[in-house]
N, C-alpha and C. Protein backbone atom coordinates (compact mmCIF):
# COMPACT_ATOMS: atom_id res chain seq x y z
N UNK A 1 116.26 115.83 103.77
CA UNK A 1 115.74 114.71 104.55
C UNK A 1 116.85 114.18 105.44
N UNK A 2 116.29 114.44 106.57
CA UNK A 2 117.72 113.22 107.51
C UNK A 2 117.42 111.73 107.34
N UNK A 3 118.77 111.21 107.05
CA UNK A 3 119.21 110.10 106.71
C UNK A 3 118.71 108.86 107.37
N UNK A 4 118.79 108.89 108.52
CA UNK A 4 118.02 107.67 108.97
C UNK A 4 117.24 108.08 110.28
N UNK A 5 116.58 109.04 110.14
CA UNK A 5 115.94 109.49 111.21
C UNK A 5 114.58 108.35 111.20
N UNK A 6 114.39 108.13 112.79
CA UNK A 6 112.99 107.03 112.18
C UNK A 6 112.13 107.50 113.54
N UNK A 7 110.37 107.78 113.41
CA UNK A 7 109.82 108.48 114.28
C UNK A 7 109.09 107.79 115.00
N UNK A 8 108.54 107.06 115.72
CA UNK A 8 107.47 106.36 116.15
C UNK A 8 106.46 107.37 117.00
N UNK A 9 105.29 106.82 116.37
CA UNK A 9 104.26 107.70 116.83
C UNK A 9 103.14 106.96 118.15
N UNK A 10 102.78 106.98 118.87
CA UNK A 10 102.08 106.34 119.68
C UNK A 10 101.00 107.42 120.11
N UNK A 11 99.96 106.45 121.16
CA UNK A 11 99.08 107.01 121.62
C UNK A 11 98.01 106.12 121.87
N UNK A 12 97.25 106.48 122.69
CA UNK A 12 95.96 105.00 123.32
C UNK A 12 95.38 104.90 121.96
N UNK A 13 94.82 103.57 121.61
CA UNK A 13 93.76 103.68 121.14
C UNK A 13 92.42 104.87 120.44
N UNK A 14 92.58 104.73 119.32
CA UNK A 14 91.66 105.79 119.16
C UNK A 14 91.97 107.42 119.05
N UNK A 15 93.43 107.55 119.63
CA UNK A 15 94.03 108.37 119.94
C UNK A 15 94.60 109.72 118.37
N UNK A 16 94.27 109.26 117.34
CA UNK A 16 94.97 109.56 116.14
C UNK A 16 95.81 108.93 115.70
N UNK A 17 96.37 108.26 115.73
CA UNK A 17 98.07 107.78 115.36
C UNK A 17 98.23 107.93 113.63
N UNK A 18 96.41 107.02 113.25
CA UNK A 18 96.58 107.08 112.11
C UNK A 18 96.37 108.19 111.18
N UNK A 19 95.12 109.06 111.81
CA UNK A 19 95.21 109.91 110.96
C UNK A 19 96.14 111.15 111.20
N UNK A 20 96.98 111.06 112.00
CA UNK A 20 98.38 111.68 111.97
C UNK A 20 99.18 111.70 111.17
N UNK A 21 99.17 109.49 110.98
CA UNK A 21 100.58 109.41 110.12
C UNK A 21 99.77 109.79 108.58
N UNK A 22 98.75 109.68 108.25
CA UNK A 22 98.29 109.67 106.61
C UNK A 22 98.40 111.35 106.41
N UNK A 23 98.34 112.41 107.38
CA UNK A 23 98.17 113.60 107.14
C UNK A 23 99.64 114.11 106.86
N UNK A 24 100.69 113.08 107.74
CA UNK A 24 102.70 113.47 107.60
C UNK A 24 102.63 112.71 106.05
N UNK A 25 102.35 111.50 105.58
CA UNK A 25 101.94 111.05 104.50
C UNK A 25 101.67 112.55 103.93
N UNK A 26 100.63 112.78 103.48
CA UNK A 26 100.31 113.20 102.36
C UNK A 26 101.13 114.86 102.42
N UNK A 27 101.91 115.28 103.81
CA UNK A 27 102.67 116.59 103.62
C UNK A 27 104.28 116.13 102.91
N UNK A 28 104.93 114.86 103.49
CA UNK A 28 105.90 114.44 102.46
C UNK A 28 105.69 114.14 101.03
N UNK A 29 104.83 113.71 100.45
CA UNK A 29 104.69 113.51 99.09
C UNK A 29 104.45 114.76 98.74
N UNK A 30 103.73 115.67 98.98
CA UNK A 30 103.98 117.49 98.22
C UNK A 30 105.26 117.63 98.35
N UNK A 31 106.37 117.48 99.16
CA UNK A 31 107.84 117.60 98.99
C UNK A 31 108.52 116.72 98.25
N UNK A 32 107.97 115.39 97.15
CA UNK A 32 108.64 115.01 96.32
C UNK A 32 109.00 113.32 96.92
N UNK A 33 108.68 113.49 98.20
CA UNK A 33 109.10 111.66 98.61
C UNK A 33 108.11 110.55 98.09
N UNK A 34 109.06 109.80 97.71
CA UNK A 34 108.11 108.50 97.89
C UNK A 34 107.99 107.90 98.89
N UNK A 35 106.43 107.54 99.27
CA UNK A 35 106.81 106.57 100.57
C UNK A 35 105.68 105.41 100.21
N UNK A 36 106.38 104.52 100.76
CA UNK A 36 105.50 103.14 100.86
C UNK A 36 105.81 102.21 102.19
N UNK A 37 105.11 101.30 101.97
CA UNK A 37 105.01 100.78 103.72
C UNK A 37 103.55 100.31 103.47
N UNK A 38 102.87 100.47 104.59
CA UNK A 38 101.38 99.74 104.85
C UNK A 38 100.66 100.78 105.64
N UNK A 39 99.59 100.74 105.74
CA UNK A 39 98.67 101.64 106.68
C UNK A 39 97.61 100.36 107.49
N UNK A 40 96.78 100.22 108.13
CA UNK A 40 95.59 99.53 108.98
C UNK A 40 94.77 100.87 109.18
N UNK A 41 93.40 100.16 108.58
CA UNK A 41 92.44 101.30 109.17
C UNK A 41 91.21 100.43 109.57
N UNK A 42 90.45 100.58 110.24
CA UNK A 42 89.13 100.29 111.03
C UNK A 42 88.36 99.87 109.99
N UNK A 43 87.48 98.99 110.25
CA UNK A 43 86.62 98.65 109.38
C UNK A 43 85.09 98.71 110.44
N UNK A 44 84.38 99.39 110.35
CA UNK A 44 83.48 100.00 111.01
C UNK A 44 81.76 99.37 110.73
N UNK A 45 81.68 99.48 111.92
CA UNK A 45 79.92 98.70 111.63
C UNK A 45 79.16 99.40 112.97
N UNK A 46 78.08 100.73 112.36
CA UNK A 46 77.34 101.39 112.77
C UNK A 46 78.27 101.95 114.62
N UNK A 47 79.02 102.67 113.74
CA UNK A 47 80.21 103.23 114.85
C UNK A 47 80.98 102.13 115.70
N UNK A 48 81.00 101.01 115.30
CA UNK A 48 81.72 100.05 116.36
C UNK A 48 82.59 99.41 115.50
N UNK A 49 83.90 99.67 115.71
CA UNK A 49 85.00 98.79 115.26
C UNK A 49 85.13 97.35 115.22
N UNK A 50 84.77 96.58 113.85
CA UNK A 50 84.81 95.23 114.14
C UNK A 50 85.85 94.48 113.54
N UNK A 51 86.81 95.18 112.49
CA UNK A 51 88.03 94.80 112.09
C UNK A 51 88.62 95.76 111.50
N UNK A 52 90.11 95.13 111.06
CA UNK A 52 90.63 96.08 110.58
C UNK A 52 91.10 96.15 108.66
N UNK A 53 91.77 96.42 107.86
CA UNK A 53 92.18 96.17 106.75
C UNK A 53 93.58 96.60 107.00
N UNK A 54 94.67 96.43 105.98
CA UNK A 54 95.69 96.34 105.79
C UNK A 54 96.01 97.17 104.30
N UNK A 55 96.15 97.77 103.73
CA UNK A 55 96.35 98.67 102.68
C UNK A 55 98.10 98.90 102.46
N UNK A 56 98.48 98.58 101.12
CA UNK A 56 99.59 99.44 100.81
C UNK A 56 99.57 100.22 100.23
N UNK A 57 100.78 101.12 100.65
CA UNK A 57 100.72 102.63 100.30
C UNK A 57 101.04 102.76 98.51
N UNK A 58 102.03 102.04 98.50
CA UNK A 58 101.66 102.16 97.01
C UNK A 58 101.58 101.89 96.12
N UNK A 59 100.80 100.45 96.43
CA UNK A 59 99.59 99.88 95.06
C UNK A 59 98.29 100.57 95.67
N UNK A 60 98.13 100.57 96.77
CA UNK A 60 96.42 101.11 96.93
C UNK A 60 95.72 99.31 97.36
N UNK A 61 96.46 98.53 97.61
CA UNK A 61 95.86 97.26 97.78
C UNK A 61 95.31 97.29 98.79
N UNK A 62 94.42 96.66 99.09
CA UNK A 62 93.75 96.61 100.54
C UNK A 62 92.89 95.53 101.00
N UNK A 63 92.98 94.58 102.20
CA UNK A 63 92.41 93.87 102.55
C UNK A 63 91.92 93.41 103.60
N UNK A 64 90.68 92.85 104.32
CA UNK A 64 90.43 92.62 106.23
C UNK A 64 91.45 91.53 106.37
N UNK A 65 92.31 91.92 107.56
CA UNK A 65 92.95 90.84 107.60
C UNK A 65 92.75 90.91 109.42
N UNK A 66 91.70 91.51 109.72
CA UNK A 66 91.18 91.45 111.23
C UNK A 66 89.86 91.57 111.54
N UNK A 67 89.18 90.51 112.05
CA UNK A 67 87.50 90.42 112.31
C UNK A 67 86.82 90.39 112.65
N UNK A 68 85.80 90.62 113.69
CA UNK A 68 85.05 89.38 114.27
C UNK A 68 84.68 88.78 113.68
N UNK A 69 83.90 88.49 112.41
CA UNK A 69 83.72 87.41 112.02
C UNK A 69 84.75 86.61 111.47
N UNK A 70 86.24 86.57 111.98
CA UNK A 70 87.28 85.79 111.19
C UNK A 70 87.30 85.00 112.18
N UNK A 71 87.47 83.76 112.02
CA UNK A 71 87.72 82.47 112.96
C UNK A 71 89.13 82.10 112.59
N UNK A 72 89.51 81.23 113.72
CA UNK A 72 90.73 80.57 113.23
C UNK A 72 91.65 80.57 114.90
N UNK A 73 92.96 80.31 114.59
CA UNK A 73 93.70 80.00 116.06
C UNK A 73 94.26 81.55 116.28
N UNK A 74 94.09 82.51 115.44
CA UNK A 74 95.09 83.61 116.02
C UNK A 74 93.83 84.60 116.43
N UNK A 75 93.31 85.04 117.18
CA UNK A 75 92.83 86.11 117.60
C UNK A 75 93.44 86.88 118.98
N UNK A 76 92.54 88.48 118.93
CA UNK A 76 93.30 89.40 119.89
C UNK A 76 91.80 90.16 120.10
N UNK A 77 91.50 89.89 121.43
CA UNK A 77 90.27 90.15 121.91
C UNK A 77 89.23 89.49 121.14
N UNK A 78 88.05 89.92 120.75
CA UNK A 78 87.31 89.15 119.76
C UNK A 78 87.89 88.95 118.33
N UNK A 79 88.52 89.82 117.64
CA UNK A 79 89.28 89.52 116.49
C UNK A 79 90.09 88.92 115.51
N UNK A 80 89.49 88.14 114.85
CA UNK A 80 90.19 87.00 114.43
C UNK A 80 91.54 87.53 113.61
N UNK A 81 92.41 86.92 113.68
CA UNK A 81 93.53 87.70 112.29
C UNK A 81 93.72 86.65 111.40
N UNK A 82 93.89 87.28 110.17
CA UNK A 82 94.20 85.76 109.10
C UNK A 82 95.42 86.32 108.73
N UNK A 83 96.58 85.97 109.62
CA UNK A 83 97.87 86.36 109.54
C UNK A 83 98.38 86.36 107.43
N UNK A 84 97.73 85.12 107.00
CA UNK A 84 98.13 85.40 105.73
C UNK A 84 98.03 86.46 105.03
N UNK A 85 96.77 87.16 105.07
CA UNK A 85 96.32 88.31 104.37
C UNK A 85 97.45 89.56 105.08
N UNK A 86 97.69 89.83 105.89
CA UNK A 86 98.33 90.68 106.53
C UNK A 86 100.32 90.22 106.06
N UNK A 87 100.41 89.57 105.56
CA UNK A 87 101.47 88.93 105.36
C UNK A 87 101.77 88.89 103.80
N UNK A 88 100.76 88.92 103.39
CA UNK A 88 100.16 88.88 101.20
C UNK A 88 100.39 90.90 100.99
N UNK A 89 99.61 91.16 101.91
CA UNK A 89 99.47 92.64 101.49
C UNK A 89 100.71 93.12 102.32
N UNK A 90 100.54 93.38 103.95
CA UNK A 90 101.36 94.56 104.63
C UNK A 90 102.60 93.85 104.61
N UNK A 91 103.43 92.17 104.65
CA UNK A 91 104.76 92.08 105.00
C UNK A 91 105.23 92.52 103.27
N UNK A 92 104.53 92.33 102.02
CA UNK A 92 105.12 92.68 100.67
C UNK A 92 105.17 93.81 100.54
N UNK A 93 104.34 95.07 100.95
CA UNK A 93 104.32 96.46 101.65
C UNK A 93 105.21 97.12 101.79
N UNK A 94 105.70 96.43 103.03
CA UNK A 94 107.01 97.34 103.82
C UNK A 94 108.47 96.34 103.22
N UNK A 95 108.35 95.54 102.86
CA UNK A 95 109.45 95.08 101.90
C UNK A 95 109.50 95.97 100.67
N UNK A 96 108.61 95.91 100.10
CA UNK A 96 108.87 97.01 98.49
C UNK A 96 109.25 98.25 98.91
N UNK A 97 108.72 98.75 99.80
CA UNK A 97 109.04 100.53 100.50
C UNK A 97 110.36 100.24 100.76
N UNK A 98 111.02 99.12 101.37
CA UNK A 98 112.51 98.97 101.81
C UNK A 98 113.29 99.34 100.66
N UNK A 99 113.22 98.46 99.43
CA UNK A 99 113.71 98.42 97.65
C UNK A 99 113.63 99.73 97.50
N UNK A 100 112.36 100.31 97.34
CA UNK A 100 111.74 101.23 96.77
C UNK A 100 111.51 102.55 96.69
N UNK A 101 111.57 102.84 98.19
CA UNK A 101 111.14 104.53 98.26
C UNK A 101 112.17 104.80 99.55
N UNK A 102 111.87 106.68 99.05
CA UNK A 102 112.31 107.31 99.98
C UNK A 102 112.53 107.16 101.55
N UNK A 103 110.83 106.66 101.52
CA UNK A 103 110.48 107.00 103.44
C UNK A 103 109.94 105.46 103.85
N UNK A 104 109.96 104.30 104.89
CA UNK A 104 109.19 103.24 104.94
C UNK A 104 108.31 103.96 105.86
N UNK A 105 106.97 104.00 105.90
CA UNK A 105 105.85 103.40 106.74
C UNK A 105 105.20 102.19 107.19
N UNK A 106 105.36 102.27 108.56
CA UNK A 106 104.92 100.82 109.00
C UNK A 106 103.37 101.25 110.20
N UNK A 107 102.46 101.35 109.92
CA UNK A 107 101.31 101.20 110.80
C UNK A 107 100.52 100.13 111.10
N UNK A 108 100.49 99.20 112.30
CA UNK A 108 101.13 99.87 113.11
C UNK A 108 101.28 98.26 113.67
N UNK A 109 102.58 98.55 114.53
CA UNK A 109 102.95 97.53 115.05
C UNK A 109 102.78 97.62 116.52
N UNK A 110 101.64 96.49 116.45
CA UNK A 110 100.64 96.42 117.63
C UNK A 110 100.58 95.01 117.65
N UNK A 111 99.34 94.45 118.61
CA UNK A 111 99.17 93.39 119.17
C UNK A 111 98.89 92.12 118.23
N UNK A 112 98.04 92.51 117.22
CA UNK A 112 97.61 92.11 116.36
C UNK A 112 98.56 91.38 115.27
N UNK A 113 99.40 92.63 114.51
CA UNK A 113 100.70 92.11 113.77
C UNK A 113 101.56 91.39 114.02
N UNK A 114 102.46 91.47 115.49
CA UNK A 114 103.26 90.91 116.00
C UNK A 114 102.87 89.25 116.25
N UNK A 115 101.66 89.23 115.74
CA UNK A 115 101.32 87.44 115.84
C UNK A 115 101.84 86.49 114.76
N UNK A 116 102.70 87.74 113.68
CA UNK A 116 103.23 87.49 112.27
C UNK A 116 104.60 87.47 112.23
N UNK A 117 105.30 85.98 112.66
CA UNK A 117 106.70 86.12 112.61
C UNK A 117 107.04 87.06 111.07
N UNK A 118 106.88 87.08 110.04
CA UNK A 118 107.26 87.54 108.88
C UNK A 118 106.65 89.03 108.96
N UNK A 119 105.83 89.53 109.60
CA UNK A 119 105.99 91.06 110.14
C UNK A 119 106.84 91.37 110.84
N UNK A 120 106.98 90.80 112.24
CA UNK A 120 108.16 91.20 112.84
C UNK A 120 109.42 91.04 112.42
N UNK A 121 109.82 90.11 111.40
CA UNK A 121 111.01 90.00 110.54
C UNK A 121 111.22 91.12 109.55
N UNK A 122 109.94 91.31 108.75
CA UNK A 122 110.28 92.81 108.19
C UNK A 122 110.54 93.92 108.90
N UNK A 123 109.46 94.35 109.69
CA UNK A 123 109.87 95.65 110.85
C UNK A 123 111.73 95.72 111.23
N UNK A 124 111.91 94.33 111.97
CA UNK A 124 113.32 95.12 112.03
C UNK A 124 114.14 94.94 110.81
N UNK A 125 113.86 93.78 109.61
CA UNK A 125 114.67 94.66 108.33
C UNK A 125 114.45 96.42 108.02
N UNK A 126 113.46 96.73 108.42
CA UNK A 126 113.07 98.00 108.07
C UNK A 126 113.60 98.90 108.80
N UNK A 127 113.88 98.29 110.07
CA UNK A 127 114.93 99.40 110.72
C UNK A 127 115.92 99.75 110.73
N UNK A 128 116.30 98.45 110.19
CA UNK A 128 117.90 98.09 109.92
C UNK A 128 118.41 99.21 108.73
N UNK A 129 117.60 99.55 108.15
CA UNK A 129 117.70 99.77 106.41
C UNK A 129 118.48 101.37 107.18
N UNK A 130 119.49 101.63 106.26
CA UNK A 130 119.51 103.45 106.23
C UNK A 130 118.33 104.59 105.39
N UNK A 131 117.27 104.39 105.70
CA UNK A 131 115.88 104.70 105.17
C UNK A 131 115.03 105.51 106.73
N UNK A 132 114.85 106.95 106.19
CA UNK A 132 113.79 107.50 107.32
C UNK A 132 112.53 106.30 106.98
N UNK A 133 112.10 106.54 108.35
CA UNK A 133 110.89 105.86 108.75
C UNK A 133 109.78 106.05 110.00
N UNK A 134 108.56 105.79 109.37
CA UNK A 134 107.73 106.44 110.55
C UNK A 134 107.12 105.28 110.95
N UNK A 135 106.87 105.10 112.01
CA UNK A 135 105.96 103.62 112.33
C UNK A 135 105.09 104.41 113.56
N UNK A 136 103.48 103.46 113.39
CA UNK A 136 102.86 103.66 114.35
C UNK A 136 103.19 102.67 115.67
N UNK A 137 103.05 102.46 116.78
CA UNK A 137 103.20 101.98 117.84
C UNK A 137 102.14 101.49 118.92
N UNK A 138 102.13 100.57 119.10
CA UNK A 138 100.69 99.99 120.36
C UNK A 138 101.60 101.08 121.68
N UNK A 139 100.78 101.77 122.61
CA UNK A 139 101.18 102.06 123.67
C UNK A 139 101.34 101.31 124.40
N UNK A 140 100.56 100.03 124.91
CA UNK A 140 100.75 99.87 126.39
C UNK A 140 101.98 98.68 125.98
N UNK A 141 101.58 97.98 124.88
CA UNK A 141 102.06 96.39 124.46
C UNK A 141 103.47 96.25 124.91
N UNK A 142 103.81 95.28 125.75
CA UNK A 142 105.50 94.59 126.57
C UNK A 142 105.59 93.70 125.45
N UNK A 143 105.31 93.58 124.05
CA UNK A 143 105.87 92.58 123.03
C UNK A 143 107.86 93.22 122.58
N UNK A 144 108.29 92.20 122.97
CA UNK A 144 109.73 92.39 122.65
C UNK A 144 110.39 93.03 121.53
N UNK A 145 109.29 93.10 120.46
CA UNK A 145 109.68 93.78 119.22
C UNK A 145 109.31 95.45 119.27
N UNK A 146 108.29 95.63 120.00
CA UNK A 146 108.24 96.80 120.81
C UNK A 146 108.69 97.69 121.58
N UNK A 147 109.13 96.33 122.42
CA UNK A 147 110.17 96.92 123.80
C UNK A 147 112.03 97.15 123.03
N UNK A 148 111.89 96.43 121.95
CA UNK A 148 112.85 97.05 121.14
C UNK A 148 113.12 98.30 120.51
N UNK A 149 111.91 98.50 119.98
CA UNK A 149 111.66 99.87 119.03
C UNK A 149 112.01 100.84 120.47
N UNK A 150 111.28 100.98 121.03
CA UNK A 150 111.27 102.14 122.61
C UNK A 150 113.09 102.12 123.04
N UNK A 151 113.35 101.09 122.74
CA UNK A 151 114.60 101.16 123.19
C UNK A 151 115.58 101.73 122.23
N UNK A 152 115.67 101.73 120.99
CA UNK A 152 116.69 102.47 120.21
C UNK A 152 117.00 103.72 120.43
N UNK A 153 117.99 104.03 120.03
CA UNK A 153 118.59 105.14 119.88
C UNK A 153 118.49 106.15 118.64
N UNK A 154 118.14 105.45 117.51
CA UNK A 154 117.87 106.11 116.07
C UNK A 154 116.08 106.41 115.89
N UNK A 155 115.45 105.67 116.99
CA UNK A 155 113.93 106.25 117.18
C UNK A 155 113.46 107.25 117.83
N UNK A 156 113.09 107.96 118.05
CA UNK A 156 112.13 109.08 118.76
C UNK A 156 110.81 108.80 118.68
N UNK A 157 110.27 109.14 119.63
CA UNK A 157 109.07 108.32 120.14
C UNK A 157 108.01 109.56 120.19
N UNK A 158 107.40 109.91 119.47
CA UNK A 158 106.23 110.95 120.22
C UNK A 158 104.72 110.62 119.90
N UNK A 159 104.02 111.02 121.03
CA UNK A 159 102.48 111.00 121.66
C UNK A 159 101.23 111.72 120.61
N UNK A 160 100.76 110.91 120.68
CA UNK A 160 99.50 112.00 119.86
C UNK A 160 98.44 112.02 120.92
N UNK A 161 98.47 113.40 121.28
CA UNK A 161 97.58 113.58 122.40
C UNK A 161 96.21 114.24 121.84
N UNK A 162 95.08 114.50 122.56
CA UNK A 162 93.90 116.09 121.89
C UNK A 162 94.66 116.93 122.46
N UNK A 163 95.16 117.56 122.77
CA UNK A 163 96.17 118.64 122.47
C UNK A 163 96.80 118.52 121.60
N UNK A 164 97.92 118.08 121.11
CA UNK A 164 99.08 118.06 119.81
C UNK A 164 98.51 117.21 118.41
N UNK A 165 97.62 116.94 118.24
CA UNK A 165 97.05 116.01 117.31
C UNK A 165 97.26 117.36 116.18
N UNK A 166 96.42 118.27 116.20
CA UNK A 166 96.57 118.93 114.88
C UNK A 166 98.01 119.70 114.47
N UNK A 167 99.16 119.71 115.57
CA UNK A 167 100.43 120.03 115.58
C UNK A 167 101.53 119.34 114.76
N UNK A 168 101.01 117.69 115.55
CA UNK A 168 102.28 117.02 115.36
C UNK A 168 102.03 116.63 113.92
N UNK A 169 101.05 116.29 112.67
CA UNK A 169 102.52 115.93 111.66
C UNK A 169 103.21 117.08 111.36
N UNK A 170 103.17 118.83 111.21
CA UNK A 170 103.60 119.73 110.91
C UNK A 170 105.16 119.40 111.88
N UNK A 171 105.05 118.85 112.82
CA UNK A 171 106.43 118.44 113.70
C UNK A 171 107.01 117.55 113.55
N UNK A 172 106.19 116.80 112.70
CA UNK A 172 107.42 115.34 112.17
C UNK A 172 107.70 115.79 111.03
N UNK A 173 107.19 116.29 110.36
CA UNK A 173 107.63 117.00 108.61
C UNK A 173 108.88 117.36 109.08
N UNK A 174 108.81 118.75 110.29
CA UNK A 174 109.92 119.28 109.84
C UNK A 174 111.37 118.50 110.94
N UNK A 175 110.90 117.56 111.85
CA UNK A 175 111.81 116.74 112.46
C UNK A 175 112.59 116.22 110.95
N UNK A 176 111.79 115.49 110.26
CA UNK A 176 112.48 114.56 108.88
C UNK A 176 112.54 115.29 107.89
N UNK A 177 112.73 116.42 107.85
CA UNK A 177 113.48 117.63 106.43
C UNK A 177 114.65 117.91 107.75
N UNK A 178 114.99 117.74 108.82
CA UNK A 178 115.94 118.10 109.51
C UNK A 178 115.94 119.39 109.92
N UNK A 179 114.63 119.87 110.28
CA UNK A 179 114.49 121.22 111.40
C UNK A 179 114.39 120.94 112.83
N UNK A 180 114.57 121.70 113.75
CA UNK A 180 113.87 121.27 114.92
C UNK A 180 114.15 119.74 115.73
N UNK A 181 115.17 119.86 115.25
CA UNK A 181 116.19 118.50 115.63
C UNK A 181 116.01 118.48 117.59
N UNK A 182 115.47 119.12 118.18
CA UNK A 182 115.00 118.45 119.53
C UNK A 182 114.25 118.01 120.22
């Protein structure tokens, strides 16, 4: 495993990101890593995305912590966020993965999260850490914690396109076992 290699994955909307990172997920754990961190996945109503959940990787916890039906002062497009829930589950998440495991996962730090000073406080503890790490990424988002990540030097940044979607986790596996280092 390289040492502090950390990958960020991007791509529009809809694009894969996630089921990219759960598929590099589940090819590192057949090699023996632990990883923990957080995942977000869609919460779906008759094909239309109306929130999201927040899941850690490893309790299996999971909760909406994005809605339309969530009210309150923080929303992002129609979507309400109840920053707490996202803060109960995903900021204790990627803190225990910091303690804890091999690899942190952070999915995904987007528009939504970044409304969570105590997310964005973990993310860059999490970068900080000498710990590989994969994080998903909002494409278009100018949020400073973003425009940070794009800017490092210890990140590599790659696209999930319909072309490379069924390629790339087989290319981040072997980026973070330290093959294919270009």
């Amino acid at each position: 495993m390289v040492s502090e290699l950390k990958i960020g994955i991007t791509g529009l909307p809809g694009s894969g990101k996630t089921v990219t990172l759960v598929s590099v997920i589940e090819k590192l754990r057949e090699g023996g890593y632990t990883i923990g961190g957080m995942i977000n996945e869609p919460v779906m109503d008759n094909r239309h995305r109306v929130g999201f959940t927040v899941r850690d990787i490893m309790t299996g916890e999971c909760a909406v912590f994005a809605h339309n039906d969530i009210g309150g002062r923080v929303s992002v497009g129609k979507m309400g966020i109840d920053i707490s829930i996202l803060e109960d589950v995903g900021v204790r998440a990627i803190k225990n993965a910091c303690a804890e495991c091999d690899i942190i996962v952070i999915d995904e730090v987007g528009k939504m999260e970044v409304e969570s000073p105590a997310f964005v406080d973990a993310v860059k503890e999490a970068l900080d850490m000498g710990k590989p790490m994969i994080l998903t990424l909002h494409k278009k988002s100018r949020n400073p914690l973003l425009q940070d990540i794009r800017r490092r030097d210890d990140v590599r940044i790659l696209e999930v396109t319909p072309t490379n979607r069924s390629l790339l986790p087989f290319k981040i596996v072997s980026l973070m076992s330290g093959e294919n280092r270009r």
